[in-house]
Protein backbone atom coordinates (compact mmCIF):
# COMPACT_ATOMS: atom_id res chain seq x y z
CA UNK A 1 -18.22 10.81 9.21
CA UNK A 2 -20.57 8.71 7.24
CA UNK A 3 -24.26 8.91 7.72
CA UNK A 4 -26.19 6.53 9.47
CA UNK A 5 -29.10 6.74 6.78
CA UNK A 6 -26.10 5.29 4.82
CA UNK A 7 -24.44 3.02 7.35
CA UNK A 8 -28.08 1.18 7.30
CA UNK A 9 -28.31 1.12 3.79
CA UNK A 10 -24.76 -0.33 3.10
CA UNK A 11 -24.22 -3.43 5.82
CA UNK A 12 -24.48 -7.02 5.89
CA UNK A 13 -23.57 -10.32 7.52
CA UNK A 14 -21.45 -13.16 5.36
CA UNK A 15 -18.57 -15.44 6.05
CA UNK A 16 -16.06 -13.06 5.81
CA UNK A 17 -17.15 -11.08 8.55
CA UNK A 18 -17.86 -14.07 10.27
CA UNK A 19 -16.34 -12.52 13.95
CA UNK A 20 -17.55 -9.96 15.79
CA UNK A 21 -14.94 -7.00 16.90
CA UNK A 22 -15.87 -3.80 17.74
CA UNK A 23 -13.33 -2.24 15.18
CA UNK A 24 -12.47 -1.81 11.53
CA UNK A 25 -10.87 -4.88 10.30
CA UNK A 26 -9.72 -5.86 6.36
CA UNK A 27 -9.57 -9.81 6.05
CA UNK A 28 -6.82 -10.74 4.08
CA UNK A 29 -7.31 -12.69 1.34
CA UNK A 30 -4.08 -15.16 1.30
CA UNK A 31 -0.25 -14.61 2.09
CA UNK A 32 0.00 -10.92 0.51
CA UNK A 33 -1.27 -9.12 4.15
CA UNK A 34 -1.89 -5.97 1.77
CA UNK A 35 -4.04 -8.03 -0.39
CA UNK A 36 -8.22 -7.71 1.39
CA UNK A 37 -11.44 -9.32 0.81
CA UNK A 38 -13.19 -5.91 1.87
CA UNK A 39 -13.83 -4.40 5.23
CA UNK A 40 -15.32 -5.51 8.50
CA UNK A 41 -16.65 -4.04 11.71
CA UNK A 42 -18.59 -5.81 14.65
CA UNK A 43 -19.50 -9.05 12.83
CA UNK A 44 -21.01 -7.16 9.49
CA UNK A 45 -19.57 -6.38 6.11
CA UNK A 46 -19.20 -2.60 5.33
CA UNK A 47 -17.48 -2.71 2.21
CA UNK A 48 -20.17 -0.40 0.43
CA UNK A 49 -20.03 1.69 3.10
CA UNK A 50 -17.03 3.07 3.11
CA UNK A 51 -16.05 2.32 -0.58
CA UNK A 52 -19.42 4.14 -1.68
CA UNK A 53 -19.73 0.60 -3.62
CA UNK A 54 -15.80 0.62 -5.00
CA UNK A 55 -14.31 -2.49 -4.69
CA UNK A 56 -11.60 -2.62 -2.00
CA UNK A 57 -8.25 -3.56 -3.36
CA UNK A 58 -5.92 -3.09 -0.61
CA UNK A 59 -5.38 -1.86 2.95
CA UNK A 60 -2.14 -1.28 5.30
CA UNK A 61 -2.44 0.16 9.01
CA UNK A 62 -0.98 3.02 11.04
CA UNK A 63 -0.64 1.54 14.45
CA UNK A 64 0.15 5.18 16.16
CA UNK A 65 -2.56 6.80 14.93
CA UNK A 66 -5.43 3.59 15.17
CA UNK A 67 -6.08 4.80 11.26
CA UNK A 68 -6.51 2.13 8.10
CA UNK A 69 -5.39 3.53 4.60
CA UNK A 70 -6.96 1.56 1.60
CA UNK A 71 -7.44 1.92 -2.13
CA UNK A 72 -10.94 1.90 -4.03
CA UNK A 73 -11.37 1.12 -7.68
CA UNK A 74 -14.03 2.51 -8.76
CA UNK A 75 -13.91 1.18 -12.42
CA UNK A 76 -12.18 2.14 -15.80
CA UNK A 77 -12.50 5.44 -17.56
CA UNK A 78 -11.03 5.53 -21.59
CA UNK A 79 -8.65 2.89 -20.33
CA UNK A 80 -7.05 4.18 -17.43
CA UNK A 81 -8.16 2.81 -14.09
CA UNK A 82 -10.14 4.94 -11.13
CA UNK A 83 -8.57 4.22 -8.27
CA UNK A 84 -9.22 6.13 -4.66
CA UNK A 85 -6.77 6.15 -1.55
CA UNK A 86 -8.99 6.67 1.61
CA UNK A 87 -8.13 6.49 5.12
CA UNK A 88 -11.50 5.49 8.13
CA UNK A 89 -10.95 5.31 11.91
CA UNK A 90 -13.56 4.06 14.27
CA UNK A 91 -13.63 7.26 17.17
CA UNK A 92 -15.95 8.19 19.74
CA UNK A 93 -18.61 5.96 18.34
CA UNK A 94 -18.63 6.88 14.68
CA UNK A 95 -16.77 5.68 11.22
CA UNK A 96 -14.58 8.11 9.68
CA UNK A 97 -13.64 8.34 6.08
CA UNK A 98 -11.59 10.22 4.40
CA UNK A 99 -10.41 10.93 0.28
CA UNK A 100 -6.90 11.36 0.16
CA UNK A 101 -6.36 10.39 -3.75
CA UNK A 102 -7.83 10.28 -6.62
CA UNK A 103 -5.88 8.99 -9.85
CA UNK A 104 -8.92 10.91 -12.07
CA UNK A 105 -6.73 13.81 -10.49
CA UNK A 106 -3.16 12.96 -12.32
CA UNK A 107 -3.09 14.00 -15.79
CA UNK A 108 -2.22 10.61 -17.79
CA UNK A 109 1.36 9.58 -17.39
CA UNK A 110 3.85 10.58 -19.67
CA UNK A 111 6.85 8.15 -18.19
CA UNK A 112 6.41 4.62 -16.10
CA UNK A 113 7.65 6.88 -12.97
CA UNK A 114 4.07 8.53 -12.94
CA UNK A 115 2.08 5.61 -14.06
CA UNK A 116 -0.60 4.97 -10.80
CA UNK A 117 -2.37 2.19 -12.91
CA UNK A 118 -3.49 -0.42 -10.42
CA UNK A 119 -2.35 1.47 -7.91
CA UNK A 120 -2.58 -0.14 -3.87
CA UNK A 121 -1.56 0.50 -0.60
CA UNK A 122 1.38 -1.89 0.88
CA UNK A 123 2.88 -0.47 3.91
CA UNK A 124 2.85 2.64 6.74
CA UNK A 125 5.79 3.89 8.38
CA UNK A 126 5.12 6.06 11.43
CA UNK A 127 9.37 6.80 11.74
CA UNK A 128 8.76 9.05 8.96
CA UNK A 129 4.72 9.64 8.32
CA UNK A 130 4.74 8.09 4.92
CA UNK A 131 2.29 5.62 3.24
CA UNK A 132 3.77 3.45 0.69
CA UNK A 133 2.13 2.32 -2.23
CA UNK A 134 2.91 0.08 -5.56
CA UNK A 135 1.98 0.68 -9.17
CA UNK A 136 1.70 -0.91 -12.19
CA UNK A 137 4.55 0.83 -13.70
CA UNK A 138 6.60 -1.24 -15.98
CA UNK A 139 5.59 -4.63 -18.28
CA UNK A 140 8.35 -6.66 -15.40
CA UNK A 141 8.09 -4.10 -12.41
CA UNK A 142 6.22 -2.28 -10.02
CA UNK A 143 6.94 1.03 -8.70
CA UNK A 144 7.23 2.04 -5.46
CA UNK A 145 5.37 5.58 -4.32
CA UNK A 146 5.69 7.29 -1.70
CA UNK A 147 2.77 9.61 0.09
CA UNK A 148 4.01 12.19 3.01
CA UNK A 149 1.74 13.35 5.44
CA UNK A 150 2.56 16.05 7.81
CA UNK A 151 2.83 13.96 10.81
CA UNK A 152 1.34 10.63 11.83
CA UNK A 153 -1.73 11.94 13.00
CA UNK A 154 -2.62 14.06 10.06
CA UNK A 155 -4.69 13.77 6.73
CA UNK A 156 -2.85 16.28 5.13
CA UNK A 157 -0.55 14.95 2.39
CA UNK A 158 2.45 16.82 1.60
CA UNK A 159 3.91 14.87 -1.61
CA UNK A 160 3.05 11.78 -3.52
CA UNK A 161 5.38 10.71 -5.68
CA UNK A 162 7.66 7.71 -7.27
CA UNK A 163 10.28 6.56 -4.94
CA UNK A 164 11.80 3.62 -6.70
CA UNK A 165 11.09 0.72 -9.02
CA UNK A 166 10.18 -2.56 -7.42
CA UNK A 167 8.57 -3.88 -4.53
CA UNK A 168 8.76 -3.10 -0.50
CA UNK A 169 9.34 -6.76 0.90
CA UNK A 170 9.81 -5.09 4.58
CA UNK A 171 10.59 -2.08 6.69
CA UNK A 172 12.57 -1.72 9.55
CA UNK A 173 14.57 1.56 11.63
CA UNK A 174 17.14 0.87 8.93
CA UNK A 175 15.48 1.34 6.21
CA UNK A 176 13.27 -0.13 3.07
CA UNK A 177 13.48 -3.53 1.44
CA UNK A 178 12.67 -3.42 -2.06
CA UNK A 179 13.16 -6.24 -4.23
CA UNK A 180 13.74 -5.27 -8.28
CA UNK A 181 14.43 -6.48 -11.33
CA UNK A 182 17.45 -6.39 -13.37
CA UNK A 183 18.50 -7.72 -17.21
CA UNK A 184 22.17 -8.95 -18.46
CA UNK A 185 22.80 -10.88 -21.36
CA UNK A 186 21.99 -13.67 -19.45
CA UNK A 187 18.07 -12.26 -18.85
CA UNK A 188 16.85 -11.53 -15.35
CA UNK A 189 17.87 -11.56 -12.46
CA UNK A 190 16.48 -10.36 -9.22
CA UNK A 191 18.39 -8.47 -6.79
CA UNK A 192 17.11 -6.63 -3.32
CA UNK A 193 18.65 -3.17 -1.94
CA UNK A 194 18.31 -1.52 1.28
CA UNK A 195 16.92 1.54 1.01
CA UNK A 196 16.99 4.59 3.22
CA UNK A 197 13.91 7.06 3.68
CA UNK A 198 15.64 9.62 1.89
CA UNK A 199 15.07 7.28 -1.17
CA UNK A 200 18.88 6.78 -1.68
CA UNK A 201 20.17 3.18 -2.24
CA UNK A 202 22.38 2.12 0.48
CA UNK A 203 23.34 -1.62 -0.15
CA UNK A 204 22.42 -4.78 -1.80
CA UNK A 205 21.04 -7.36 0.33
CA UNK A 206 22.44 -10.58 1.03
CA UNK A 207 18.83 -12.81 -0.12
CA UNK A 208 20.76 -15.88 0.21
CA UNK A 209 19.68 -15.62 3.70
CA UNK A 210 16.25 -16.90 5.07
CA UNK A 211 15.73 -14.04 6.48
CA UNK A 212 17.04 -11.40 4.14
CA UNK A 213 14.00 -8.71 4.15
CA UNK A 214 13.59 -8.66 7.47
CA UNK A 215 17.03 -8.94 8.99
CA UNK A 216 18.84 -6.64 6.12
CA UNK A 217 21.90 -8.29 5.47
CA UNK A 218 24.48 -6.09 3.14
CA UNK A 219 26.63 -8.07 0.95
CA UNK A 220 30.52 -6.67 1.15
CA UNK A 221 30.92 -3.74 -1.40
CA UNK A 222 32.40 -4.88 -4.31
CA UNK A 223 30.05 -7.88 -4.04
CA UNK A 224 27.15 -8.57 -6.33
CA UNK A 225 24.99 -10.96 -6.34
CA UNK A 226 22.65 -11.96 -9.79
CA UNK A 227 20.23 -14.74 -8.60
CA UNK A 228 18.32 -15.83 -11.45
């Protein structure tokens, strides 16, 4: 728990903590939900607060547990950026935050499967305890990470590690949709898989569908599609 020396010290009013709510919220800042303006709680800002003056880059929430997990830079060090994953929960009157990760804590990456440069928190999935992140991994694609906890209600992190290249676009009880990149000698094209939790590739998707990522269509096998 943060002090309140330091909760004094570190909040303000401004238009993007324009409501009042007595709870943590992270304003989004446009159509990526993942993508936040900072952190709110009761009608004040409390970015500095519970960034310990970071910037906040990101945020996803676990909805069992009432806990927020959200990544701080903290600036650049010999190139290679300083980036924190924290988790805060508002209980029994206080503000809890926690450390989880610290990239200043991997030794620089050798291979684009270890690269945590711009690293950010997308999604939470309480059907298997695990916080999802993305990574600047590749010059044309993101990497998907994966960070196990011991259970949903727990701080303890078992594993962090690279699950798969591209991007989560949605997750349901069957599984991950991750949208990648792939080159032929046509150039790019973008296909989507269905994923399971094991981090095995079950399917492509169908995207021609509206509502592909959400609805998790799998084309016939045999079938591939190349949209461009």
């Amino acid at each position: 728990m943060i002090s309140t020396s330091a909760f004094a010290e570190n909040i303000y009013s401004d238009s993007i903590c324009g409501y009042k709510l007595n709870d943590i919220t992270f304003p989004s800042k446009g159509e990526v939900e993942h993508d936040v303006d900072g952190a709110c709680f009761n009608g004040k800002n409390i970015t500095k607060y519970i960034s310990d003056g970071g910037e906040i880059t990101s945020a996803t929430f676990n909805k069992v547990a009432d806990v927020f997990y959200y990544t701080v830079y903290k600036g650049t060090t010999a190139g290679y950026d300083d980036i924190v994953v924290m988790s805060v929960a508002y209980k029994k009157g206080g503000i809890y935050a926690s450390a989880l990760f610290d990239t200043k804590s991997e030794p620089h990456a050798k291979k684009p499967e270890d690269e945590t440069t711009g690293l950010t928190v997308t999604w939470y999935d309480d059907r298997n305890s695990t916080l999802y992140l993305s990574a600047n991994a590749w010059m044309t694609s993101n990497s998907v990470r994966a960070m196990k906890f011991s259970d949903n209600y727990s701080n303890k992190v078992l594993s962090q590690k690279f699950f798969t290249d591209g991007d989560i676009q949605f997750i349901t009880e069957k599984g991950l949709s991750i949208s990648q990149i792939g080159h032929d000698s046509k150039g790019a094209f973008f296909p989507a898989y269905l994923y399971g939790r094991d981090g095995k590739k079950i399917c492509q998707l169908d995207t021609r569908e509206t509502l592909w990522a959400v609805d998790q269509p799998c084309l016939d096998e045999g079938v591939a599609l190349k949209e461009r």
